[in-house]
C-alpha atoms as a PDB file:
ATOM      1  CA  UNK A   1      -8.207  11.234   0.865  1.00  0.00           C
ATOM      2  CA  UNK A   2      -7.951  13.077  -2.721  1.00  0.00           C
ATOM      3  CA  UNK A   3      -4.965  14.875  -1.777  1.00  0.00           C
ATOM      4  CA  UNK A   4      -3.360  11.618  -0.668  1.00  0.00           C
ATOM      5  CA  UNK A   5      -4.159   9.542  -3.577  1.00  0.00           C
ATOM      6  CA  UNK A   6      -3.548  12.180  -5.607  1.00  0.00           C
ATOM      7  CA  UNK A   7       0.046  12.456  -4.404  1.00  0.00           C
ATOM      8  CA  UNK A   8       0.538   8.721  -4.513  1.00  0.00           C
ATOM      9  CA  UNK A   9      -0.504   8.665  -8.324  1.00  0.00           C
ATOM     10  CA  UNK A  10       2.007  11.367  -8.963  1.00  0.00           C
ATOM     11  CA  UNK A  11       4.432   9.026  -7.140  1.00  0.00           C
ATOM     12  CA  UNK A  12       3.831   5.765  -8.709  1.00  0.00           C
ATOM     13  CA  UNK A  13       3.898   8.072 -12.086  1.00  0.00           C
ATOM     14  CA  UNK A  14       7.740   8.974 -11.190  1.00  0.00           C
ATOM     15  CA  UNK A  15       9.004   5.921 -10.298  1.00  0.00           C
ATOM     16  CA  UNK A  16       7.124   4.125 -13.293  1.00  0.00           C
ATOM     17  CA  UNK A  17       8.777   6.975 -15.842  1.00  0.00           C
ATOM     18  CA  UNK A  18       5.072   7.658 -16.694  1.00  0.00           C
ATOM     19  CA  UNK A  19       4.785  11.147 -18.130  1.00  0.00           C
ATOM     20  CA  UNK A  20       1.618  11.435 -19.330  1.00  0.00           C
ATOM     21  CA  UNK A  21      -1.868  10.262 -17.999  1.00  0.00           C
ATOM     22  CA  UNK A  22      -2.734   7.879 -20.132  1.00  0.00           C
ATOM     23  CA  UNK A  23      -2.907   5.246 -17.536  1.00  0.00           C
ATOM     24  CA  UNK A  24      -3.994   7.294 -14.851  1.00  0.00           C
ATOM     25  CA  UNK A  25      -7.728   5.175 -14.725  1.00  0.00           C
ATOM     26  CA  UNK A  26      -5.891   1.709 -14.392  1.00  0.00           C
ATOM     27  CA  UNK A  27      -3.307   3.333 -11.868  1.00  0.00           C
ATOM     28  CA  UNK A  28      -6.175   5.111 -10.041  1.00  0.00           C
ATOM     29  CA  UNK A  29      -7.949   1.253  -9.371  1.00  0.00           C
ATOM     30  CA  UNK A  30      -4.764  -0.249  -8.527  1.00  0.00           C
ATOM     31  CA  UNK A  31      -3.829   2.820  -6.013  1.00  0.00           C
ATOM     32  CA  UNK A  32      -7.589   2.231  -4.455  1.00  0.00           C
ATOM     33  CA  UNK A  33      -7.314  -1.319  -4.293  1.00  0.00           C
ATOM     34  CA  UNK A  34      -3.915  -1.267  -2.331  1.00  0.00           C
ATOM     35  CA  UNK A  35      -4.995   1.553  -0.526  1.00  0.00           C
ATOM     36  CA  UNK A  36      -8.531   0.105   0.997  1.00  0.00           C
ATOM     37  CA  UNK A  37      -6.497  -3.714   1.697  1.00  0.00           C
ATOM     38  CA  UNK A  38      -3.914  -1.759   4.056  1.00  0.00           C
ATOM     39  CA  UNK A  39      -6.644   0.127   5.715  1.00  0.00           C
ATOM     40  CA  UNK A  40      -7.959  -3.251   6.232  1.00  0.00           C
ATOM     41  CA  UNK A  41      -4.945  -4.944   7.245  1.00  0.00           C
ATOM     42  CA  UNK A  42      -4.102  -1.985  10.003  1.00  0.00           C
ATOM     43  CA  UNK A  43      -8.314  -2.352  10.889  1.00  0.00           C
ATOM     44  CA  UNK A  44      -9.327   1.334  10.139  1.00  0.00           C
ATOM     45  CA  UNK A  45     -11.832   2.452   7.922  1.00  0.00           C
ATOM     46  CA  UNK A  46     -10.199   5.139   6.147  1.00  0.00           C
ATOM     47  CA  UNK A  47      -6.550   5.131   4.678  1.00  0.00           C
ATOM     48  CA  UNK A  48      -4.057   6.874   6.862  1.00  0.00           C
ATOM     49  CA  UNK A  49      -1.617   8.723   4.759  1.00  0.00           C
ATOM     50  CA  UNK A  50       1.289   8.205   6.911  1.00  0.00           C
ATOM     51  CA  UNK A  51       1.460   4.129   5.149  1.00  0.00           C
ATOM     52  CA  UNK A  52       1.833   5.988   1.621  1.00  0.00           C
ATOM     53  CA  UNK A  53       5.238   5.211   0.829  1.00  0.00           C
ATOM     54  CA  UNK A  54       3.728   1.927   1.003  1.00  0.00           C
ATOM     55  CA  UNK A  55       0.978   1.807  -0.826  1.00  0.00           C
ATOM     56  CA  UNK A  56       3.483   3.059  -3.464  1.00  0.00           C
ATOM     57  CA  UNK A  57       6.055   0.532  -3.862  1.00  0.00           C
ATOM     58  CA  UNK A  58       2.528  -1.889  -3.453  1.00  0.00           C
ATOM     59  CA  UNK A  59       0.996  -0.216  -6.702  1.00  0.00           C
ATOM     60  CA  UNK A  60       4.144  -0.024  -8.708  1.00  0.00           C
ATOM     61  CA  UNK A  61       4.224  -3.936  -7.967  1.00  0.00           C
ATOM     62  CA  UNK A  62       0.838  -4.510  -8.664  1.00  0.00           C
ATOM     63  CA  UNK A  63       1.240  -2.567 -11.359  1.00  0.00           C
ATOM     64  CA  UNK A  64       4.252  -4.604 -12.986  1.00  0.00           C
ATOM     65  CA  UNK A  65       2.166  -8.029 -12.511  1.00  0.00           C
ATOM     66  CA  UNK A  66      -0.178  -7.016 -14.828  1.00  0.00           C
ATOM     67  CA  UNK A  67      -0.659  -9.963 -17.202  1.00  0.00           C
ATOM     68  CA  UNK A  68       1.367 -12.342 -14.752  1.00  0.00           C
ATOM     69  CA  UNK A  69      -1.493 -12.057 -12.043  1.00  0.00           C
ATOM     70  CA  UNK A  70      -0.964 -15.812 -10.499  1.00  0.00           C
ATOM     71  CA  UNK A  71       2.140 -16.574 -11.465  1.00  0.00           C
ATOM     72  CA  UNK A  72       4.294 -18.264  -8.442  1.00  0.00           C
ATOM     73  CA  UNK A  73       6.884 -19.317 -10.510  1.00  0.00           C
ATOM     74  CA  UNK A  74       8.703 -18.868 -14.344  1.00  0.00           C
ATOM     75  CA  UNK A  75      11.942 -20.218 -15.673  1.00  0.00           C
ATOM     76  CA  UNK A  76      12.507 -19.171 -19.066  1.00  0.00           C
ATOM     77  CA  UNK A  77      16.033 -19.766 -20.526  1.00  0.00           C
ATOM     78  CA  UNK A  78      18.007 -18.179 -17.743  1.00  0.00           C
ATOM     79  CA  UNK A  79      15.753 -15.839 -16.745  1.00  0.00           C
ATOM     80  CA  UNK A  80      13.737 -16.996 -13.758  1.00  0.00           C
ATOM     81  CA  UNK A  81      10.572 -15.199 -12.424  1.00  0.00           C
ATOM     82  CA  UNK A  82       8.270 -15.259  -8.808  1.00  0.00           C
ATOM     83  CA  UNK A  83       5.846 -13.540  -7.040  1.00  0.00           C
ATOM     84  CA  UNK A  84       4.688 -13.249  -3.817  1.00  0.00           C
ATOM     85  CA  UNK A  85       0.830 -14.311  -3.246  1.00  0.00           C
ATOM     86  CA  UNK A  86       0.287 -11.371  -1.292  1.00  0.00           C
ATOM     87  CA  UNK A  87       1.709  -7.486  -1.988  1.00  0.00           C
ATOM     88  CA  UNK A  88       1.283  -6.529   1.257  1.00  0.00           C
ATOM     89  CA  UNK A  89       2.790  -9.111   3.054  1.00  0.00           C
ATOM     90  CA  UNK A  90       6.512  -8.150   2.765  1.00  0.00           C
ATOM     91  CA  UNK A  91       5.029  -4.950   5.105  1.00  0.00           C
ATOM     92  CA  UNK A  92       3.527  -6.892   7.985  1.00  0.00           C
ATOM     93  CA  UNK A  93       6.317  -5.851  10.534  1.00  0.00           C
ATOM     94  CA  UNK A  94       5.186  -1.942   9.399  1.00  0.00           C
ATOM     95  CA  UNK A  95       2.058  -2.755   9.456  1.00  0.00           C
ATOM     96  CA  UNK A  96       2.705  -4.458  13.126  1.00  0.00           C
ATOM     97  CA  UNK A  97       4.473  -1.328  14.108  1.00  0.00           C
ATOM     98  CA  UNK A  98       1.702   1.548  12.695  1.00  0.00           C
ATOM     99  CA  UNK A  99      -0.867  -0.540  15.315  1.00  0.00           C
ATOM    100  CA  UNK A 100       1.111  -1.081  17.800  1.00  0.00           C
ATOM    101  CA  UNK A 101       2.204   3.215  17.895  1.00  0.00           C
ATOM    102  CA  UNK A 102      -2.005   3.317  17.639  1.00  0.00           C
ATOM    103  CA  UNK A 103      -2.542   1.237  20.655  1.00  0.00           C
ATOM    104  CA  UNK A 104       0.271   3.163  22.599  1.00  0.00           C
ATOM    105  CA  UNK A 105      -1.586   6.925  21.395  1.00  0.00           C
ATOM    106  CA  UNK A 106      -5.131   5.366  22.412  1.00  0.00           C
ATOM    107  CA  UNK A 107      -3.894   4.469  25.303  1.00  0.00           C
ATOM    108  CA  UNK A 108      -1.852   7.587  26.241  1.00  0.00           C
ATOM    109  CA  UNK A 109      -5.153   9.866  25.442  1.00  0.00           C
ATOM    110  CA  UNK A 110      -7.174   7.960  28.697  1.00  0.00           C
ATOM    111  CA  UNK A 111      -4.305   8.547  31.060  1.00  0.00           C
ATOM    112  CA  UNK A 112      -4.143  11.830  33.510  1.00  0.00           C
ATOM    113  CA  UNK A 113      -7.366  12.854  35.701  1.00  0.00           C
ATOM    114  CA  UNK A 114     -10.732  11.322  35.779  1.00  0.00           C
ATOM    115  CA  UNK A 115     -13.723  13.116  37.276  1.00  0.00           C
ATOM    116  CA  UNK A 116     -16.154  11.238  39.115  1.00  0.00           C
END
């Protein structure tokens, strides 16, 4: 799991134009909170690495809503601002998918001959 979050926080550092790692401890929590709530959402204990592009573009949201945690809705002047309650849920139909291709393997590895 090292190796994955690892690559994620070089990830989020690219597409955030982070260059140094001065904000490598707050990125680290966000990356491990996003990372353990999808391995909850797809029911597995560990993080599989193939949802990384995910947890990603989940982190680099996460990380932009810092100091607007809560906010549903802004307006100021003509510049108008929402969230979503949940970061993960624009993913659901992935999420969907990655169980569904689980339930298929699982169910492919019991098939051929049984010895009684």
């Amino acid at each position: 799991m090292a190796d994955v979050a690892n690559d994620i926080l070089s990830r989020v550092h690219v597409r955030l134009s982070i260059t140094d790692s001065s904000k490598d401890e707050l990125l680290g929590e966000l990356i491990k909170g996003v990372t353990d709530n999808i391995a909850i959402r797809v029911g597995l204990v560990a993080f599989p690495a193939v949802l990384s592009s995910i947890a990603v573009d989940a982190s680099v949201s996460a990380y932009n809503r810092i100091g607007s945690e809560g906010l549903t809705s802004e307006s100021i002047d003509v510049i108008s601002s929402s969230f979503i309650d949940d970061l993960l849920e624009p993913y659901d139909k992935q999420f969907e998918r990655y169980i569904s291709g689980l339930a298929k393997d699982e169910g492919s590895k019991h098939k051929g001959v049984t010895f009684y």
